[in-house]
N, C-alpha and C. Protein backbone atom coordinates (compact mmCIF):
# COMPACT_ATOMS: atom_id res chain seq x y z
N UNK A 1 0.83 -1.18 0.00
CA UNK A 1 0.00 0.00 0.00
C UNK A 1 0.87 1.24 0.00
N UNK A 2 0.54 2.35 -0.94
CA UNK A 2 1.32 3.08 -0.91
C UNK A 2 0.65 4.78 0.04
N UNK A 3 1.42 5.78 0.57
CA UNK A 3 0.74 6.63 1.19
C UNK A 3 0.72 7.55 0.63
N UNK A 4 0.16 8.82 1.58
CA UNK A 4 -0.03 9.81 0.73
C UNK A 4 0.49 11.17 1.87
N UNK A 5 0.64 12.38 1.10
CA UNK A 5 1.38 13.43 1.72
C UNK A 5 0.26 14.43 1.76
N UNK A 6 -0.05 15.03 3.21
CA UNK A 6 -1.45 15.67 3.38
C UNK A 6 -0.70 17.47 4.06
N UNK A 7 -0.97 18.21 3.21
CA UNK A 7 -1.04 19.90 4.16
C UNK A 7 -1.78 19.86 4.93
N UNK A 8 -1.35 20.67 6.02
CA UNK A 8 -1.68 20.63 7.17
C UNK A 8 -2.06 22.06 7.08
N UNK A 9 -2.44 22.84 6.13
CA UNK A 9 -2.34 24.29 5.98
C UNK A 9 -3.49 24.51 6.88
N UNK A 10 -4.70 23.83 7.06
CA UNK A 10 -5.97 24.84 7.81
C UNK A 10 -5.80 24.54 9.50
N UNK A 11 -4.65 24.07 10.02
CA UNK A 11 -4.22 23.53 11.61
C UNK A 11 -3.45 24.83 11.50
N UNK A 12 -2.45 24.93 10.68
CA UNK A 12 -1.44 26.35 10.75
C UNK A 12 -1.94 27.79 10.92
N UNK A 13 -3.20 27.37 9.82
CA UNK A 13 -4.11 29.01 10.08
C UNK A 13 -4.69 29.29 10.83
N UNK A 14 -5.37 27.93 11.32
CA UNK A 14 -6.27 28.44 12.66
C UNK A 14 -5.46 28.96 13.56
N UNK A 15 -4.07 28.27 13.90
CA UNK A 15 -3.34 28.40 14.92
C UNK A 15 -2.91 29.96 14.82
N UNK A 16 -2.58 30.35 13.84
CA UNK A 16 -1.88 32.01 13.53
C UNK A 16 -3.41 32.63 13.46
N UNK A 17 -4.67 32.42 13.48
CA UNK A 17 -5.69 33.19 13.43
C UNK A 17 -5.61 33.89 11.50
N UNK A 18 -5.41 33.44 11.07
CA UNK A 18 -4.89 34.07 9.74
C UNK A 18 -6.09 33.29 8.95
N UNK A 19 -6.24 34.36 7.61
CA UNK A 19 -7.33 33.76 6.51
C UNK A 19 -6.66 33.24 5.79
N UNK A 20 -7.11 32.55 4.48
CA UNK A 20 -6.56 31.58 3.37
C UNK A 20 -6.43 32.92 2.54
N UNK A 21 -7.28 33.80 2.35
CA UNK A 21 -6.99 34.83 1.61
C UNK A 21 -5.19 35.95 1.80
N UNK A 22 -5.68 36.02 3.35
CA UNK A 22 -4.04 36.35 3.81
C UNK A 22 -2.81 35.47 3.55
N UNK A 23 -3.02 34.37 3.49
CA UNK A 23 -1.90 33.48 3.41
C UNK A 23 -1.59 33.68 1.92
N UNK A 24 -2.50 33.23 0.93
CA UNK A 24 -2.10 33.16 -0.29
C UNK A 24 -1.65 34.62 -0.85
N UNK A 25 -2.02 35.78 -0.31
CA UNK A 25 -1.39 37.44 -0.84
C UNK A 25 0.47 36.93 -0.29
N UNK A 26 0.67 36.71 1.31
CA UNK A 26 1.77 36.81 1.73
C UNK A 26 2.71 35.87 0.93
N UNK A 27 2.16 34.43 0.63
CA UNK A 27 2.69 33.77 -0.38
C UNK A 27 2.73 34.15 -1.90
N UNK A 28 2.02 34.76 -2.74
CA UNK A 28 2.33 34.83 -3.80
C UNK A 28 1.87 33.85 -4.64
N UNK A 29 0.35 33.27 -4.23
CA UNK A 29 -0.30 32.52 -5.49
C UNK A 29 -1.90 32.61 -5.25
N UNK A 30 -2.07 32.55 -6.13
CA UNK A 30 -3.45 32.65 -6.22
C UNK A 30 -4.22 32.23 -5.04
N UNK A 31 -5.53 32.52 -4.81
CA UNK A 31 -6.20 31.54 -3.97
C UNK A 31 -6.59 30.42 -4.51
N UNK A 32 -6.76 30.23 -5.85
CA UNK A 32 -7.43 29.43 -6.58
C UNK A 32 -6.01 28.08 -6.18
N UNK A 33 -5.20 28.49 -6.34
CA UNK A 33 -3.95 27.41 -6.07
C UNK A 33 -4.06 27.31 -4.57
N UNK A 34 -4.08 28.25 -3.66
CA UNK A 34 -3.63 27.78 -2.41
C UNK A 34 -5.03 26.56 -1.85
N UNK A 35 -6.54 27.38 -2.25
CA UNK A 35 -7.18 26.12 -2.43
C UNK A 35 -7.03 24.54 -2.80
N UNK A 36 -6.17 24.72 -4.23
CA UNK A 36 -5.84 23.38 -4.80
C UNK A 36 -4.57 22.35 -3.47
N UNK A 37 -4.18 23.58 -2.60
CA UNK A 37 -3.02 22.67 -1.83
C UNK A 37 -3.70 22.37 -0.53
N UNK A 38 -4.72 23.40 0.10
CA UNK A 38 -5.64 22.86 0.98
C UNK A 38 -6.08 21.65 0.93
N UNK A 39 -6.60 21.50 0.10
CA UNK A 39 -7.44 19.96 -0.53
C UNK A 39 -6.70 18.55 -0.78
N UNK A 40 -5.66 18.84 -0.82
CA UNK A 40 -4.67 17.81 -1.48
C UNK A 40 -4.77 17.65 -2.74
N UNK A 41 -5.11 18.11 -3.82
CA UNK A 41 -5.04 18.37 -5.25
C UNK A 41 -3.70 18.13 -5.37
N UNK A 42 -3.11 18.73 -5.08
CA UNK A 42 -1.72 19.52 -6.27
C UNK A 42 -1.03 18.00 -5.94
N UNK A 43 -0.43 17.88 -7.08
CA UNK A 43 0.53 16.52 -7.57
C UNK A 43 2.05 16.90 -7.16
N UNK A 44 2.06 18.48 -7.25
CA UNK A 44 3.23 18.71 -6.80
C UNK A 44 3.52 20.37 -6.42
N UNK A 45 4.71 20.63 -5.71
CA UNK A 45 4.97 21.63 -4.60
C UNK A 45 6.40 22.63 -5.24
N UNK A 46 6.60 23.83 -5.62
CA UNK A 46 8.03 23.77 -5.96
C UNK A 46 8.78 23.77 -4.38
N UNK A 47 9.82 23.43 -4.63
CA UNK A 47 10.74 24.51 -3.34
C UNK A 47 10.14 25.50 -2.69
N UNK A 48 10.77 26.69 -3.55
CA UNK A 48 10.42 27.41 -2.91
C UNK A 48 9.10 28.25 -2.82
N UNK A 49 7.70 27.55 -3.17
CA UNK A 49 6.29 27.95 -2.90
C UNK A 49 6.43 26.99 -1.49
N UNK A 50 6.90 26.29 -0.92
CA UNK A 50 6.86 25.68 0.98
C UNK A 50 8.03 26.64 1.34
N UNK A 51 9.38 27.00 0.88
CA UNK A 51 9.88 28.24 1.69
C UNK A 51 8.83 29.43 1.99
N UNK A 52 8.00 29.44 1.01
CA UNK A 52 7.48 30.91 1.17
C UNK A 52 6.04 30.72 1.95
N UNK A 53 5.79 29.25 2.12
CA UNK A 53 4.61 29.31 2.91
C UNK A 53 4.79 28.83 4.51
N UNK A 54 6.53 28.16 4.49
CA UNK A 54 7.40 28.51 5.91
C UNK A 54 7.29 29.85 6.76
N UNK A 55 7.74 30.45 5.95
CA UNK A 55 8.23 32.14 6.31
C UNK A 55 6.76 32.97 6.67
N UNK A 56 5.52 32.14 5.90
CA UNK A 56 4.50 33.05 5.87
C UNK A 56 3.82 32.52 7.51
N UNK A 57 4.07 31.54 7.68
CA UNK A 57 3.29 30.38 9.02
C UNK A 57 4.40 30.67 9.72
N UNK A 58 5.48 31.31 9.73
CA UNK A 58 6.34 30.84 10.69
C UNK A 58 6.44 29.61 11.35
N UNK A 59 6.84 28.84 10.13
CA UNK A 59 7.07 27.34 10.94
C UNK A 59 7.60 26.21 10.07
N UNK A 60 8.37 25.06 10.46
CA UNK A 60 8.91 24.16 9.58
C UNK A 60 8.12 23.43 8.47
N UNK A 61 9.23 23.24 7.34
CA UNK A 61 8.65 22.08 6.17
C UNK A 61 7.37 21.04 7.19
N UNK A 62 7.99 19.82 8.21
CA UNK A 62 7.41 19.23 9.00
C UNK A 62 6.13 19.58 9.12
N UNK A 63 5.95 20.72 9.73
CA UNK A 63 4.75 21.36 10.63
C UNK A 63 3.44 21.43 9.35
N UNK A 64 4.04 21.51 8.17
CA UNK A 64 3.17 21.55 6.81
C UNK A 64 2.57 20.25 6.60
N UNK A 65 3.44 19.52 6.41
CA UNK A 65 3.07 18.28 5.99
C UNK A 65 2.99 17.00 6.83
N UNK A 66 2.17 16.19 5.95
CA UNK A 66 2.30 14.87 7.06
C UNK A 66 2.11 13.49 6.36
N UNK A 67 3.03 12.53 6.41
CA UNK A 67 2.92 11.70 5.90
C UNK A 67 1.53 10.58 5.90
N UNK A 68 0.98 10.17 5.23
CA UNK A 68 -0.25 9.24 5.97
C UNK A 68 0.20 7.60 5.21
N UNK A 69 0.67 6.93 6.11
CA UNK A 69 0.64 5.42 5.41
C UNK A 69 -0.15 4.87 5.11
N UNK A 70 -0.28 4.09 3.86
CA UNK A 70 -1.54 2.85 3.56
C UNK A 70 -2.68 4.43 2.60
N UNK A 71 -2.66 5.33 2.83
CA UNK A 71 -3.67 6.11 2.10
C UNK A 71 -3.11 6.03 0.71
N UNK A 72 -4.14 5.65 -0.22
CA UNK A 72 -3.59 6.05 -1.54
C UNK A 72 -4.06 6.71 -2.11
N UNK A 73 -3.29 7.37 -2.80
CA UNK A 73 -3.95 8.62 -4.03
C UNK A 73 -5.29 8.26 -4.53
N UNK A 74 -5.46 9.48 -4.51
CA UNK A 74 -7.17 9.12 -5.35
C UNK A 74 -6.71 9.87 -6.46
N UNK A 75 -7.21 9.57 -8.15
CA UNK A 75 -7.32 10.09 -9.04
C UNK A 75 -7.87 11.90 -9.02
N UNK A 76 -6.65 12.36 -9.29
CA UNK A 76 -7.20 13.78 -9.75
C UNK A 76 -6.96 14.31 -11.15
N UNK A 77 -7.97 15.35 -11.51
CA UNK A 77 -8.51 15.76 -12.56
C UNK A 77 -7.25 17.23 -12.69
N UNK A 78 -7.05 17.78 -11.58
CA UNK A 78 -6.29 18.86 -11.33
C UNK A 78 -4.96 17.94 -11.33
N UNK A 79 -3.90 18.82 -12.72
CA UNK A 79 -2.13 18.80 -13.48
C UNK A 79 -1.96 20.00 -12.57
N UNK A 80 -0.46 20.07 -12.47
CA UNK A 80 0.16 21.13 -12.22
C UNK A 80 0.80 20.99 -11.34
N UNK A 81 2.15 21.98 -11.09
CA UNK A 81 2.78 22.46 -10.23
C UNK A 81 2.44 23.75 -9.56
N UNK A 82 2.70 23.77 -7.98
CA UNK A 82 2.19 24.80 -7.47
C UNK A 82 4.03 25.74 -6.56
């Protein structure tokens, strides 16, 4: 069974009291994308769009993500790099 890699982005915001709208201005992408990483959409992450959403949460790669074993991908409709 293979797993899957889950953002932890709406634990980070609640915790900073911060909107998705604020996060995605301080980061530098759309909401329409920061949505797609909420959800687990995105297939993939550059570098530095998690440096810049580090710096924006004040807080580690780790604290973002989380590994989940045995979960497997579900088919998505949403390509792209974010």
């Amino acid at each position: 069974m293979e797993g899957t890699i889950v953002f932890r982005i709406d634990v980070l915001l609640a915790k900073r009291k911060m909107s998705v709208t604020e996060l995605a201005e301080r980061v530098g992408i759309t909401l329409a994308n920061m949505s797609i990483l909420k959800t687990g959409k995105a297939k993939a992450v550059k570098v530095s769009t998690l440096a810049k959403l580090c710096a924006a949460l004040d807080c580690q790669p780790g604290d973002l993500l989380e590994y989940c074993p045995g979960a497997g991908e579900e088919e998505r409709d949403d390509e792209g790099e974010l």
